[in-house]
Protein backbone atom coordinates (compact mmCIF):
# COMPACT_ATOMS: atom_id res chain seq x y z
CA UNK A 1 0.00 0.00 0.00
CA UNK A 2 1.45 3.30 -1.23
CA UNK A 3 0.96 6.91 0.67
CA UNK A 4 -1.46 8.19 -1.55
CA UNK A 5 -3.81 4.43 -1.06
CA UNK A 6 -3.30 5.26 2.71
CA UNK A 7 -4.34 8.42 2.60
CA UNK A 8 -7.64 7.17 0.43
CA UNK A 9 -8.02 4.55 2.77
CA UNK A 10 -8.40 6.87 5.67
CA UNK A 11 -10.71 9.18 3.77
CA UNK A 12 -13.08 6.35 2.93
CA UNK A 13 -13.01 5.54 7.20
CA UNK A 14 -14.21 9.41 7.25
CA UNK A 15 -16.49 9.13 4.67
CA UNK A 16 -17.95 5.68 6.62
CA UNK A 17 -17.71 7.11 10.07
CA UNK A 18 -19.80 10.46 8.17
CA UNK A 19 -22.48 8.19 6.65
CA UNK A 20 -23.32 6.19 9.51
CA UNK A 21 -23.50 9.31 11.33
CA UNK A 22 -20.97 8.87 13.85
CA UNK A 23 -18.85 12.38 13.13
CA UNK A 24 -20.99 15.68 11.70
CA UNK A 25 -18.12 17.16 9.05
CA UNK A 26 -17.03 17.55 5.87
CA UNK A 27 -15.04 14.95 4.36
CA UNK A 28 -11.66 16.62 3.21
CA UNK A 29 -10.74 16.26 -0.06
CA UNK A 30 -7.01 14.51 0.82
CA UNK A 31 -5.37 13.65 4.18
CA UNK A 32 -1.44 13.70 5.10
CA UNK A 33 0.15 10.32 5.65
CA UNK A 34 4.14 10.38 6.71
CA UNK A 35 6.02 8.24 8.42
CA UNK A 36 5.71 8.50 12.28
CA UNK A 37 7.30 11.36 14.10
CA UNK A 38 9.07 11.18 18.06
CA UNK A 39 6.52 9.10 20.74
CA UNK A 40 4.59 7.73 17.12
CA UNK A 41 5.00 3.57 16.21
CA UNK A 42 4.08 1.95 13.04
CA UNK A 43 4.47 2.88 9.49
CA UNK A 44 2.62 5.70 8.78
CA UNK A 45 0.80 7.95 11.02
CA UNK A 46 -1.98 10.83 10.58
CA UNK A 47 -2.96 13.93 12.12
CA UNK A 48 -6.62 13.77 10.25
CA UNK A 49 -8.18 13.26 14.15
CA UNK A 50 -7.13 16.44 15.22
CA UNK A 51 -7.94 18.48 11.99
CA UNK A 52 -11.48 17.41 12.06
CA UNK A 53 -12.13 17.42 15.69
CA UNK A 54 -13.22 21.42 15.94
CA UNK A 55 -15.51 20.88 13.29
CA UNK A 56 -17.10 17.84 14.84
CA UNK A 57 -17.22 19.14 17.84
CA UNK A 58 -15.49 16.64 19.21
CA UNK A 59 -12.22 15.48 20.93
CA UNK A 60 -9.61 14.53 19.07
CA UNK A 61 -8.96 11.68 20.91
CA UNK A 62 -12.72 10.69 20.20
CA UNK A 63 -12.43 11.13 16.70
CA UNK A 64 -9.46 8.91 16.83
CA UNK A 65 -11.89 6.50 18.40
CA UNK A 66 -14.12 6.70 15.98
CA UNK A 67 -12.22 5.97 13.02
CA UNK A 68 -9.94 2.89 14.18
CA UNK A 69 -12.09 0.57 13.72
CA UNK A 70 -13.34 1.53 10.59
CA UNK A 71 -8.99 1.72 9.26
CA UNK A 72 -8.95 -1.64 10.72
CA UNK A 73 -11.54 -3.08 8.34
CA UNK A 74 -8.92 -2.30 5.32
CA UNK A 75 -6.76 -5.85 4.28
CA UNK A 76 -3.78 -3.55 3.77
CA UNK A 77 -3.66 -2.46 7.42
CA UNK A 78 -2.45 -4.21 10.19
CA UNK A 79 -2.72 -2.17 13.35
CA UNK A 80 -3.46 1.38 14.49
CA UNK A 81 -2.30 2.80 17.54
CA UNK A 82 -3.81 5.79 19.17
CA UNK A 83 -1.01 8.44 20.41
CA UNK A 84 -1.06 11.69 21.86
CA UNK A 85 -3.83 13.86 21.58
CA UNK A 86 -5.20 12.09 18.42
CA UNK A 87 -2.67 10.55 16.04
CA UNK A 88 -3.60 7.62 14.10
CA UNK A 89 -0.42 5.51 13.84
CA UNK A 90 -1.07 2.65 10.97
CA UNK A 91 1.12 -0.54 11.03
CA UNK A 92 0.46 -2.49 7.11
CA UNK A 93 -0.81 -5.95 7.11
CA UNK A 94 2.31 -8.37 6.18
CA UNK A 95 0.85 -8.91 2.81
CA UNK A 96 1.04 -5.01 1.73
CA UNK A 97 4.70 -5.29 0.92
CA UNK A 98 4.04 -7.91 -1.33
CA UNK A 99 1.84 -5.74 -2.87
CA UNK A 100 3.90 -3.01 -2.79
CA UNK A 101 6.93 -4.78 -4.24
CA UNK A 102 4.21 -5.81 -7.31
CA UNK A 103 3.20 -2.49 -7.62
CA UNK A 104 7.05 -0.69 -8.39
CA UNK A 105 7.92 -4.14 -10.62
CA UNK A 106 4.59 -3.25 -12.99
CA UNK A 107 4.98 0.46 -12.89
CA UNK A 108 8.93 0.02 -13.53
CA UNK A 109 10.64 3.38 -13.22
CA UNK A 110 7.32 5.00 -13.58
CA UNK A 111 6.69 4.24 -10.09
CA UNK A 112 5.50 7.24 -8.15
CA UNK A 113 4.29 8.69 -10.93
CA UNK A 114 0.71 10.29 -10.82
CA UNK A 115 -2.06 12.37 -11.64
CA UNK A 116 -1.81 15.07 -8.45
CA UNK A 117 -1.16 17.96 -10.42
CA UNK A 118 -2.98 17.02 -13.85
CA UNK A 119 -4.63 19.79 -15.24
CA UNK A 120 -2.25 21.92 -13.70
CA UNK A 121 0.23 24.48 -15.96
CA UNK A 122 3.08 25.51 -14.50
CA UNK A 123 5.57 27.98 -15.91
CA UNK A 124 8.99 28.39 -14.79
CA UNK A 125 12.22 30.57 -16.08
CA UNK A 126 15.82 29.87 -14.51
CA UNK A 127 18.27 32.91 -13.65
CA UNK A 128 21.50 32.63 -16.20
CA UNK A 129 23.28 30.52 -14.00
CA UNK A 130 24.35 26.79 -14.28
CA UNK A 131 23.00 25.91 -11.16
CA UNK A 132 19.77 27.49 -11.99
CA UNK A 133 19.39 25.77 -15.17
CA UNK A 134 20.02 22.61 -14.40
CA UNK A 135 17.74 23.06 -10.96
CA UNK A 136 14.72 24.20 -13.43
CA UNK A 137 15.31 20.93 -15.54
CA UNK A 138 14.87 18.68 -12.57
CA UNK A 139 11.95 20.47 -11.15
CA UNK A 140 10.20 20.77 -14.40
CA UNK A 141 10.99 16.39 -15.02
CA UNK A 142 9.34 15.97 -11.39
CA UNK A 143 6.41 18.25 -11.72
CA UNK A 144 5.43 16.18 -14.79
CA UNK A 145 6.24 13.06 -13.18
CA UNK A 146 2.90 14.48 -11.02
CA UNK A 147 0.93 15.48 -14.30
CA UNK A 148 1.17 18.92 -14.76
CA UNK A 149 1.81 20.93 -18.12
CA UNK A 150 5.33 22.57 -17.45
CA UNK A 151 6.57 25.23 -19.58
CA UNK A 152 10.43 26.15 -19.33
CA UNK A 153 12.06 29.68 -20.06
CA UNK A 154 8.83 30.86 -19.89
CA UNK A 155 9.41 35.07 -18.89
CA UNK A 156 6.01 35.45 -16.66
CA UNK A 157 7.23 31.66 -14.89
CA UNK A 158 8.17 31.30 -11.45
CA UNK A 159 11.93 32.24 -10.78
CA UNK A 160 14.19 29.23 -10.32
CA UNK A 161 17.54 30.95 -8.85
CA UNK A 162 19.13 28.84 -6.19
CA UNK A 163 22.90 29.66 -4.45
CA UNK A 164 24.88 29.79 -7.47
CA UNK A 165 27.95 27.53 -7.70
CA UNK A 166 31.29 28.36 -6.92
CA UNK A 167 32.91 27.07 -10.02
CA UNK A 168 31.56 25.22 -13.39
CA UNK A 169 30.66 21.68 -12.82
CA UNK A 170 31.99 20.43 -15.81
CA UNK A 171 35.11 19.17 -14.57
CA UNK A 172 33.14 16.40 -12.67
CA UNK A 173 31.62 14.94 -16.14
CA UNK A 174 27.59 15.24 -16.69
CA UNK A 175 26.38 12.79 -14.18
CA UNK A 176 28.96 14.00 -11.16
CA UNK A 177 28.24 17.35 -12.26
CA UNK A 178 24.55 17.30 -11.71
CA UNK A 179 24.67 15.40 -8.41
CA UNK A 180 26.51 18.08 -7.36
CA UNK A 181 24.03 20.66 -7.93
CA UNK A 182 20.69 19.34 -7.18
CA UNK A 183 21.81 17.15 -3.69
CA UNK A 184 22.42 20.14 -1.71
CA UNK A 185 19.42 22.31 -0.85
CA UNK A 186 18.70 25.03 -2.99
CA UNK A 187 19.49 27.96 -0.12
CA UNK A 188 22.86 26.03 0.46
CA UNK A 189 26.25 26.80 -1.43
CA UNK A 190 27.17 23.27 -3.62
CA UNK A 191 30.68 22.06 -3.52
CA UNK A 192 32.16 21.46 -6.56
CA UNK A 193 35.49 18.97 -6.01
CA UNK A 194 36.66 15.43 -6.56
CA UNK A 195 34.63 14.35 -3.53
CA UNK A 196 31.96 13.63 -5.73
CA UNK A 197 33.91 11.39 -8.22
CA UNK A 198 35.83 8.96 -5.12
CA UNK A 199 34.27 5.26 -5.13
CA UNK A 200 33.77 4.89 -1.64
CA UNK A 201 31.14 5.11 0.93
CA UNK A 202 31.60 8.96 1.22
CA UNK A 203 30.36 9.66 -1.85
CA UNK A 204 26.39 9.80 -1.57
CA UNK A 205 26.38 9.54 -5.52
CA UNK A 206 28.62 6.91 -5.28
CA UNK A 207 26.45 4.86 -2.44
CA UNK A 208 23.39 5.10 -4.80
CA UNK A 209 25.00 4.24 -8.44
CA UNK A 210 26.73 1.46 -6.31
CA UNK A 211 23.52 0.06 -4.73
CA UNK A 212 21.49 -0.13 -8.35
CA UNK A 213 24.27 -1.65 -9.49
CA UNK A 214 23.88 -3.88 -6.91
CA UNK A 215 20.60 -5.07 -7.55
CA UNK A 216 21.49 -5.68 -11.08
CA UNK A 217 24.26 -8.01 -10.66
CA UNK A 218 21.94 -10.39 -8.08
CA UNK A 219 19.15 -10.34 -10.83
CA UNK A 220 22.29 -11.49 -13.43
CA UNK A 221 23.74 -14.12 -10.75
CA UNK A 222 20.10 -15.14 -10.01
CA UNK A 223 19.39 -16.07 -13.45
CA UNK A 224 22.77 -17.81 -13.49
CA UNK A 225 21.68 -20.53 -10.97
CA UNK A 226 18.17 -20.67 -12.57
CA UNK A 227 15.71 -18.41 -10.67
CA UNK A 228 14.37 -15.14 -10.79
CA UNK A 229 12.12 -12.35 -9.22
CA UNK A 230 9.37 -13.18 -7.57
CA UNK A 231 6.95 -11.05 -4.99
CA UNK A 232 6.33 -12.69 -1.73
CA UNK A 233 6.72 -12.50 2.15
CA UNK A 234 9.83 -11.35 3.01
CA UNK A 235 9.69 -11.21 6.94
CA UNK A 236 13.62 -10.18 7.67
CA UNK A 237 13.56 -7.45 10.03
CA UNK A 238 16.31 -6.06 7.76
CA UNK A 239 14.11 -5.50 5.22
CA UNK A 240 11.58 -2.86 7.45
CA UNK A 241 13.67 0.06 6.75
CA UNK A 242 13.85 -0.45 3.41
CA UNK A 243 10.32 -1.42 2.82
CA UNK A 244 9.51 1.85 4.11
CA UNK A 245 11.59 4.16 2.33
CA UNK A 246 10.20 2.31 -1.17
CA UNK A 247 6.56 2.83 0.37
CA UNK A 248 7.40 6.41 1.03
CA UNK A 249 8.87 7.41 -2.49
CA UNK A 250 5.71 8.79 -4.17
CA UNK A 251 5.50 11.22 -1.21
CA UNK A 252 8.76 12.18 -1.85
CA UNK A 253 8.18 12.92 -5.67
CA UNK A 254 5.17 14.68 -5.16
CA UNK A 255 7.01 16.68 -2.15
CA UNK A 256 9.47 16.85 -4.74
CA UNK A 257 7.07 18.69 -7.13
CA UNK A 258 5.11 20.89 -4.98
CA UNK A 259 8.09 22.46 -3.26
CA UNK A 260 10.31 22.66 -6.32
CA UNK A 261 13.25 20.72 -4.55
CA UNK A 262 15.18 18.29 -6.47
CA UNK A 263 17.08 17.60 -3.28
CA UNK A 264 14.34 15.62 -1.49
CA UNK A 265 14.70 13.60 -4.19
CA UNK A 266 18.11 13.07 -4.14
CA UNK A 267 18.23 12.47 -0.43
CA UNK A 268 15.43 10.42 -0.48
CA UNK A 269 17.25 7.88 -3.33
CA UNK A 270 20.40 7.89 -0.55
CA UNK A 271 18.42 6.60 2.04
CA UNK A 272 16.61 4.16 -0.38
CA UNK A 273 20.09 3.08 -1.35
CA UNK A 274 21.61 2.98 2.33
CA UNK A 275 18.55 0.98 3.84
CA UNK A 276 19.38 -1.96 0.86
CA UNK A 277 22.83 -3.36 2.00
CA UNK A 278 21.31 -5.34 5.21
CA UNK A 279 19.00 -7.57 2.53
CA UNK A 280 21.85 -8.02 -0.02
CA UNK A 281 23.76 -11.08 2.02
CA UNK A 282 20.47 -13.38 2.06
CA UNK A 283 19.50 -12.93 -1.80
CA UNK A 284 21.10 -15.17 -2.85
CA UNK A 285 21.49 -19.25 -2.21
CA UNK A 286 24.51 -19.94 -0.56
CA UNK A 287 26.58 -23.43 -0.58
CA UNK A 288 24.89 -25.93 -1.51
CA UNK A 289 21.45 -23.97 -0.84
CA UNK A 290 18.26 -24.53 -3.03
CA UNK A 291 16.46 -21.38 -4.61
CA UNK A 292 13.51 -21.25 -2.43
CA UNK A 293 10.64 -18.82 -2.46
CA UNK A 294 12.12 -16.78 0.44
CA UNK A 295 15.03 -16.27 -2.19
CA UNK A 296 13.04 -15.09 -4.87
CA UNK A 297 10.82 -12.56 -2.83
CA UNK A 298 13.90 -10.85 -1.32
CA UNK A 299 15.24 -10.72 -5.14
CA UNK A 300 12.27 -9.22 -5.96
CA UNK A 301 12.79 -6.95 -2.96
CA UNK A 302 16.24 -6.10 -4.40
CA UNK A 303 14.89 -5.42 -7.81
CA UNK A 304 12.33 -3.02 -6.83
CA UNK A 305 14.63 -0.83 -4.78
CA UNK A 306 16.56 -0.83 -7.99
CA UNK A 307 14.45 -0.30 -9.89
CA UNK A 308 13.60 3.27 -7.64
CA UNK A 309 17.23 3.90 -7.84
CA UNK A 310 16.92 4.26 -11.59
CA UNK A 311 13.79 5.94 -11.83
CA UNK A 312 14.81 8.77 -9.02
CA UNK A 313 18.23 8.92 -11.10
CA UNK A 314 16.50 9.61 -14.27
CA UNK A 315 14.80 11.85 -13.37
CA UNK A 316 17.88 14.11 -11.87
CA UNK A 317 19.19 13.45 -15.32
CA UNK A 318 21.37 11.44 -14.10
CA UNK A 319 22.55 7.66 -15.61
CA UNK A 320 21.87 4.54 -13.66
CA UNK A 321 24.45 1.91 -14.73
CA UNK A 322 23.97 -1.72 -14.50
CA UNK A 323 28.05 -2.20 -14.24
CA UNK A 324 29.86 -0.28 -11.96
């Protein structure tokens, strides 16, 4: 179950708790799911109990209440947990990652894509800067990753003009180049230096070339010994933090979009990359070891966070090489 199915998900418990007359509101027309803050458990968690309890007339906490048990009647969640004054903290049932890991394999590096800002023109112009330019790219690539008709160099468009660089990029090659740009936030000063061209774990860019890479030589060695990708329980608690950060990527894009800030993105494919190492050991059979399903779920697993890797990198304008 992705963000945005949450987030419908909890609407329709509004919408349910609304029609059997149980709460006296309007039904918003979206609600926020993120990932838990401090004193919050479980995978997502929502502040929609506190936003509607004024207009019901209600407590917060009573709201909460009210809409449990109507989240609980969803297959794709697990658990919610009441915390605080009102937030709804919603575990997914085991078989949601399954679904989830179905879900980026069919949409390939489409994945995140959607409709949020369909309809929508937006026009955008870059100061003459390379920083800018390359900034207004990426932003205009994510907005229509979310649907909406972007027009570049466009002079009545919203001003893209982030901390210039220091020094021309082109030293690093294209790919280096634009990392080095877009990872920092737009407010903050890029460095431009060999730091972003070192192999090792230092290098952010590095960490999340390295980790598609990865994925791509287990699918190879996989078919080698006769076996391939297939969706299915996973269970290793290794896999959580991962599972989460794949869950939480068409947030990020549409964050991405609304805010204009190609650096979520980029920070969001390090921590995809960084939560995929702990999986890696157990894809494969080892000894004497028969493929078993457990074996071709967590390849699955492994090509699906690839698979993000390259879409998030694409996106950036950035290649995603299968040998590295």
């Amino acid at each position: 179950m992705t963000p945005v199915e949450l987030s419908r998900t909890v609407l329709r418990a509004v919408r349910c708790a609304v029609d059997e007359g149980e709460l006296r509101v309007a039904v918003p027309e979206r609600v926020r799911v993120a990932p838990p803050g401090p004193g919050g458990c479980g995978d997502y968690a929502t502040n929609v109990a506190l936003q509607l309890a004024r207009p019901a007339g209600r407590a917060a906490q009573h709201v909460a209440e009210v809409l449990r048990p109507r989240l609980l009647r969803d297959p794709g969640v697990g658990d919610v947990v009441i915390t605080g004054p009102g937030f709804l903290n919603i575990s997914l049932a085991d078989a949601a990652p399954v679904a989830l890991v179905r879900e980026i394999l069919r949409s390939g590096t489409s994945y995140g894509h959607g409709d949020a800002l369909k309809g929508s023109t937006v026009r955008l112009r870059a100061v003459s800067e390379v920083r800018a330019v390359v900034h207004a790219d990426v932003v205009a690539r994510v907005l229509r990753s979310q649907g909406a008709l972007v027009h570049l160099d466009d002079p009545a468009g919203v001003l893209i003009r982030p901390v210039p660089a220091p020094a021309a990029p082109a030293p690093l090659g294209p790919d280096a180049g634009r990392w080095a740009l877009l990872y920092p936030a737009s407010h903050d000063r890029p460095r431009i230096g060999d730091e972003h061209l070192v192999q090792r774990e230092s290098n952010p860019l590095f960490r999340v070339r390295y980790a598609h890479a990865r994925t791509r030589a287990l699918l190879r060695n996989a078919g080698d010994l006769g076996f391939g990708p297939e969706p299915g329980p996973v269970g290793e608690a290794e896999a959580r933090s991962l599972l989460r950060a794949l869950v939480d990527h068409p947030r990020v894009l549409a964050a991405a979009a609304a805010q204009h800030a190609p650096d979520r993105l980029a920070r969001h494919l390090v921590a995809v990359a960084d939560a995929l190492p702990p999986l890696l050991p157990a894809v494969l059979p080892l000894g004497e070891e028969k493929p078993s399903a457990a074996h071709r779920a967590r390849l699955a697993l492994a090509d699906a966070a690839g698979t993000v890797l390259a879409g998030g990198l694409s996106l950036l304008g950035i290649d995603a090489p299968d040998h590295l």
